[in-house]
N, C-alpha and C. Protein backbone atom coordinates (compact mmCIF):
# COMPACT_ATOMS: atom_id res chain seq x y z
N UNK A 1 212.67 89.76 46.97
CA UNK A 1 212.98 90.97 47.71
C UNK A 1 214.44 90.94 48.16
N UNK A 2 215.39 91.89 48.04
CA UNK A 2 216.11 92.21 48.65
C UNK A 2 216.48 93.47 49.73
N UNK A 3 217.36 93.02 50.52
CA UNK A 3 217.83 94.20 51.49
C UNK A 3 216.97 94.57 52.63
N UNK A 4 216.70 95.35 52.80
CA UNK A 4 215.90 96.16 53.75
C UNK A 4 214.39 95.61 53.42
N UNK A 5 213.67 95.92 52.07
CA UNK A 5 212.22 95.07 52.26
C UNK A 5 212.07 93.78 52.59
N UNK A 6 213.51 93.19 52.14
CA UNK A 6 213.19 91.82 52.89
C UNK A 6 213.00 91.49 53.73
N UNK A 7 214.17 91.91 55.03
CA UNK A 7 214.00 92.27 56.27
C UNK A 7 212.66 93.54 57.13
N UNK A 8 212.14 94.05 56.43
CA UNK A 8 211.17 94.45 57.24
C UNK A 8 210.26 93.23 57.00
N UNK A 9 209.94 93.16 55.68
CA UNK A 9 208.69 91.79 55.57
C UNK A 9 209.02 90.83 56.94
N UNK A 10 209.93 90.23 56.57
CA UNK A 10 210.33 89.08 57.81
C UNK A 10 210.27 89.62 59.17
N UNK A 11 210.05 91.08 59.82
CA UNK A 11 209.66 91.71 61.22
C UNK A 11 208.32 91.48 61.02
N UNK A 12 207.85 92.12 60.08
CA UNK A 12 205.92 92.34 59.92
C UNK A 12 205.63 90.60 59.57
N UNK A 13 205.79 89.66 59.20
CA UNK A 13 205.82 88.48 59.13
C UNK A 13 205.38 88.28 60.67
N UNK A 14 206.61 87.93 61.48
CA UNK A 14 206.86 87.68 62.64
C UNK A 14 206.07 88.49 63.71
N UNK A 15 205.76 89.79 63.81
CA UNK A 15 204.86 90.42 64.68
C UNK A 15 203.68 89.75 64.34
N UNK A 16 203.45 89.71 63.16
CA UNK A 16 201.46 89.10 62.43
C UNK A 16 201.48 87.39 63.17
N UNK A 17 202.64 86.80 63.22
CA UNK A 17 202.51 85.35 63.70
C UNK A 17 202.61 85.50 65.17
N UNK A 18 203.33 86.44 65.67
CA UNK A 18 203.58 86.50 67.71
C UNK A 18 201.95 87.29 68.08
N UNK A 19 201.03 88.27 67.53
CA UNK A 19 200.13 88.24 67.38
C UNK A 19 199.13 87.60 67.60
N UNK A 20 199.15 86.59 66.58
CA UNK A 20 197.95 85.61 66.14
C UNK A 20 198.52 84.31 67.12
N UNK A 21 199.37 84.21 68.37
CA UNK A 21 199.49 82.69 68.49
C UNK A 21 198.86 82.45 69.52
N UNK A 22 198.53 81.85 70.05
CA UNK A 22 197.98 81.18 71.04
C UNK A 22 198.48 81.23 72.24
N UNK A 23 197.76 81.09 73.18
CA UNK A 23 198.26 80.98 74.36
C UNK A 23 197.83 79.45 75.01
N UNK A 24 199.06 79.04 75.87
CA UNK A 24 199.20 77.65 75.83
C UNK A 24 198.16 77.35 77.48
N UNK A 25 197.09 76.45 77.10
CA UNK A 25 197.16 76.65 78.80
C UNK A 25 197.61 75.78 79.69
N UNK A 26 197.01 76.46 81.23
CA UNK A 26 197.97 76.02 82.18
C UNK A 26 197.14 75.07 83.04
N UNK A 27 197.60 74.21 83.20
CA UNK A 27 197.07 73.06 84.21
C UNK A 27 196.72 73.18 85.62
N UNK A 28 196.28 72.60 86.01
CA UNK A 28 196.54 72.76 87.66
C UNK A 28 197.65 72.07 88.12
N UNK A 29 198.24 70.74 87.16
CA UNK A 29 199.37 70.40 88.10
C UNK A 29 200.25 71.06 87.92
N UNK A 30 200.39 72.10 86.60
CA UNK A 30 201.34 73.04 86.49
C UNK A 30 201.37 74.29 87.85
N UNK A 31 200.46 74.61 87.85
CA UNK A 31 200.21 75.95 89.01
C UNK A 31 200.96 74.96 90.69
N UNK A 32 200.45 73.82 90.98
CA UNK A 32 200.67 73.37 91.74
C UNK A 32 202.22 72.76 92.09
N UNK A 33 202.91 72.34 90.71
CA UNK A 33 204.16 72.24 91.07
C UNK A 33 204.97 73.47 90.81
N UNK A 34 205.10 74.39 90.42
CA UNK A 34 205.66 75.88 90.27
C UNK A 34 205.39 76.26 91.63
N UNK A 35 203.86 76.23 92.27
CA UNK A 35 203.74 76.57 93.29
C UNK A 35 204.89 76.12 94.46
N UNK A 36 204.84 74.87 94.52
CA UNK A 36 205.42 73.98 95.58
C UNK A 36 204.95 74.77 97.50
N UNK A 37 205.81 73.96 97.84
CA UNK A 37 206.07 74.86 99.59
C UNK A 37 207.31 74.60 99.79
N UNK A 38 207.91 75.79 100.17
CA UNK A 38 208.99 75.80 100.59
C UNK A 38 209.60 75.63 101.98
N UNK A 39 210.80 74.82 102.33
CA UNK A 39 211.23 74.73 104.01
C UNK A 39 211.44 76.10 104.58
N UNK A 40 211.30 77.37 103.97
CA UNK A 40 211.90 78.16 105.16
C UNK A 40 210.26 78.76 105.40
N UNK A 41 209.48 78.53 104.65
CA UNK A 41 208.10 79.26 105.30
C UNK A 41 206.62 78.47 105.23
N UNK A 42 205.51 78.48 105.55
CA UNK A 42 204.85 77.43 104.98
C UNK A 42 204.00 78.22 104.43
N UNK A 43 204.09 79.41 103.55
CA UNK A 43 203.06 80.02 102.79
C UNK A 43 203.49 79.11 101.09
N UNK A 44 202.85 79.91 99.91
CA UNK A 44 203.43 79.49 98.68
C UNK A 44 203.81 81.12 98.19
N UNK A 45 204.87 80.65 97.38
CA UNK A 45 205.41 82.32 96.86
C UNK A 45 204.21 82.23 95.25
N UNK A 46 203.46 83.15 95.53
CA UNK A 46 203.01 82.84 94.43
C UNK A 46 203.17 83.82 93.06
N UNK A 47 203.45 84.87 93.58
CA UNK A 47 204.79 85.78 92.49
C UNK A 47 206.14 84.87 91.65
N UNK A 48 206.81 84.21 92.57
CA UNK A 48 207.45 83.28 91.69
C UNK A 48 206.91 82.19 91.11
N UNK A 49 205.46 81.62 91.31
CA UNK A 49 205.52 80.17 90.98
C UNK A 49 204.76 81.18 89.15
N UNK A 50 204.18 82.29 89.59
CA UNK A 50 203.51 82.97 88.14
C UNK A 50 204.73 83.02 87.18
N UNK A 51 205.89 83.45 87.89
CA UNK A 51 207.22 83.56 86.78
C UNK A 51 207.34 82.67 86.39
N UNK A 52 207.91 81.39 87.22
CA UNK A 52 207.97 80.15 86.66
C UNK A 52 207.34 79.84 85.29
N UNK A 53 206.01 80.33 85.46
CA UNK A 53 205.02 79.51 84.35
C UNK A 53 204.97 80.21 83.62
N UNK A 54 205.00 81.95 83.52
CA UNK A 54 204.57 82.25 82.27
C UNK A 54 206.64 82.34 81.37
N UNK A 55 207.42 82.20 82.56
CA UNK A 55 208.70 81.73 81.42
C UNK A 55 208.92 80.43 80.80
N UNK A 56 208.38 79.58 81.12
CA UNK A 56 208.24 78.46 80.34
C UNK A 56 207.23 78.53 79.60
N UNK A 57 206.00 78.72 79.33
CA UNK A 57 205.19 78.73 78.35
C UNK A 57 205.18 80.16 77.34
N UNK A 58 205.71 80.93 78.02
CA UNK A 58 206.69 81.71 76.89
C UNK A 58 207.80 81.05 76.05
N UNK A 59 209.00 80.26 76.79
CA UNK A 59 209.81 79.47 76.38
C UNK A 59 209.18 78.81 74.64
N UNK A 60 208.40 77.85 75.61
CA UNK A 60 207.72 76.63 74.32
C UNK A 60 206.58 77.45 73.24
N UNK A 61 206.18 78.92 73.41
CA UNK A 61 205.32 79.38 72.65
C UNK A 61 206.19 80.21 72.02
N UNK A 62 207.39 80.78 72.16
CA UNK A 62 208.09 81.47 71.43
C UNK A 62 208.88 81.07 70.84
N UNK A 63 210.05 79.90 71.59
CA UNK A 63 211.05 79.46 70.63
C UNK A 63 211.04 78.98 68.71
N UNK A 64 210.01 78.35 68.46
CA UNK A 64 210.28 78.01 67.12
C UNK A 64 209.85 79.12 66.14
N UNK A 65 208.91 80.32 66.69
CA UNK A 65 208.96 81.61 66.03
C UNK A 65 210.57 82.43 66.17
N UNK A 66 211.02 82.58 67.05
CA UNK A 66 212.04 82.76 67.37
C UNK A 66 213.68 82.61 66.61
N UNK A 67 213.11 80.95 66.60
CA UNK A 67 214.18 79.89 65.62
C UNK A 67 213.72 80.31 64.11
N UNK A 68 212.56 80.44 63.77
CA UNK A 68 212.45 81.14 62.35
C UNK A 68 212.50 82.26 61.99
N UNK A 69 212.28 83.24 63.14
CA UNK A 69 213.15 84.51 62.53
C UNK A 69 214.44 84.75 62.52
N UNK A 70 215.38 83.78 63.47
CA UNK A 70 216.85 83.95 63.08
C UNK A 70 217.22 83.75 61.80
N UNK A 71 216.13 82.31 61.30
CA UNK A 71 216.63 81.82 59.94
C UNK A 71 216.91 82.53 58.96
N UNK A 72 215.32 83.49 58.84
CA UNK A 72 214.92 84.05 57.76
C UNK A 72 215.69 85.63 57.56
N UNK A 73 215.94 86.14 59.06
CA UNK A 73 217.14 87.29 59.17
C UNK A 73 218.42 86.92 58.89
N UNK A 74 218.41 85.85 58.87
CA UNK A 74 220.45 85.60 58.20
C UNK A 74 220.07 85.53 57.50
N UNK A 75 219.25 84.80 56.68
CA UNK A 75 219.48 84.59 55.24
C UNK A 75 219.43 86.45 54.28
N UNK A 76 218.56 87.03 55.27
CA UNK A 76 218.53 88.24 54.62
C UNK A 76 220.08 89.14 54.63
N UNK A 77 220.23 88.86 55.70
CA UNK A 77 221.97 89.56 55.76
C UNK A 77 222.90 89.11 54.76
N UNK A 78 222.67 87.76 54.59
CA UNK A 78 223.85 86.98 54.03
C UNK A 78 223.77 87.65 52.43
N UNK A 79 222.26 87.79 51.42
CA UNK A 79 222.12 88.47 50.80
C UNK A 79 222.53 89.84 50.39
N UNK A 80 222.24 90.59 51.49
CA UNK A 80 222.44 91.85 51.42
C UNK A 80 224.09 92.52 51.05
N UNK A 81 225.10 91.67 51.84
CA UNK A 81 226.24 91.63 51.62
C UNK A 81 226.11 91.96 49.88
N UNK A 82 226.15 91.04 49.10
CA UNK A 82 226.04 91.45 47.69
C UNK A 82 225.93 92.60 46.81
N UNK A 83 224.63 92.53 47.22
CA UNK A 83 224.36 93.93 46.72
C UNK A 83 224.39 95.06 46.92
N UNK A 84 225.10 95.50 48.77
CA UNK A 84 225.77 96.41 48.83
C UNK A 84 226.94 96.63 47.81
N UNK A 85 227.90 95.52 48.39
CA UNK A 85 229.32 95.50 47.40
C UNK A 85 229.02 96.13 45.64
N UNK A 86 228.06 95.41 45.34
CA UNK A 86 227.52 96.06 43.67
C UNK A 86 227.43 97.60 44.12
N UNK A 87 226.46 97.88 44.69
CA UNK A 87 225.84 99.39 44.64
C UNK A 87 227.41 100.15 45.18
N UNK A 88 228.28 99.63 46.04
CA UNK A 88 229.48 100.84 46.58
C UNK A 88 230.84 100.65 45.45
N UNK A 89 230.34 99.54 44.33
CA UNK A 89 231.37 99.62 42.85
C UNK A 89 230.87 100.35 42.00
N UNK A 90 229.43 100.43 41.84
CA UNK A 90 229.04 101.13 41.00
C UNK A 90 228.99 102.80 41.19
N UNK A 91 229.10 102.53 42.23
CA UNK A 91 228.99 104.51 42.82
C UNK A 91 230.52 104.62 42.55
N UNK A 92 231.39 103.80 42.86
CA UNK A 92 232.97 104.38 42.86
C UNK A 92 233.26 104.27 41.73
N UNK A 93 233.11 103.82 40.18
CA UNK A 93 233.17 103.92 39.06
C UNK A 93 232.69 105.12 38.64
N UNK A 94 231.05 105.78 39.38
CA UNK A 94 230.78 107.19 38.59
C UNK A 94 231.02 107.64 38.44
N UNK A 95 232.08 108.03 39.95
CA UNK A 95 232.48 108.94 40.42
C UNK A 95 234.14 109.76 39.66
C-alpha cells in the first residue's frame, strides 16, 4: 500500500489495538500511595490521587502502541514523498 491507504490502515490498525487492550489493574498499594496524606490537611485528595493513577497506567498501557504508530506513520510519510514527486512530473509533462 501506498500513500493515504497506507496511512489510514495504520489509524484503523491502531484504533482496533487501543480498543482491544486491556486495562491494567490497580493495586491497593497503588491507590494508597497516590493517595498519600498531605501536611496542609488531614483528609486524602482523592480527585488527584485518581489522576495520578489513571496517568500512569495510561502512560504504561499506551506508550508502546503509541511508539508503533509513530513508526509505522513515518515510514508512511517517508514513502509518500516519492510518489507524490512521480505523480506532480507526470502531470507537468501532460500538460
Amino acid at each position: 500500500l501506498y500513500g493515504g491507504s497506507q496511512y489510514h490502515r495504520t489509524l484503523r490498525e491502531f484504533h482496533l489495538a487501543s480498543k482491544c487492550l486491556r486495562l491494567p489493574t490497580i493495586t491497593e498499594d497503588e491507590i494508597a500511595n497516590a493517595a498519600g496524606v498531605g501536611e496542609i490537611h488531614d483528609g486524602v485528595n482523592f480527585l488527584h490521587a485518581a489522576c495520578v493513577i489513571a496517568l500512569e497506567k495510561a502512560r504504561v498501557s499506551f506508550e508502546p502502541l503509541l511508539e508503533a504508530l509513530r513508526v509505522r506513520v513515518t515510514h508512511a510519510m517517508d514513502r509518500l514523498c516519492p510518489v507524490t514527486e512521480y505523480m506532480l512530473r507526470e502531470t507537468g509533462e501532460r500538460a
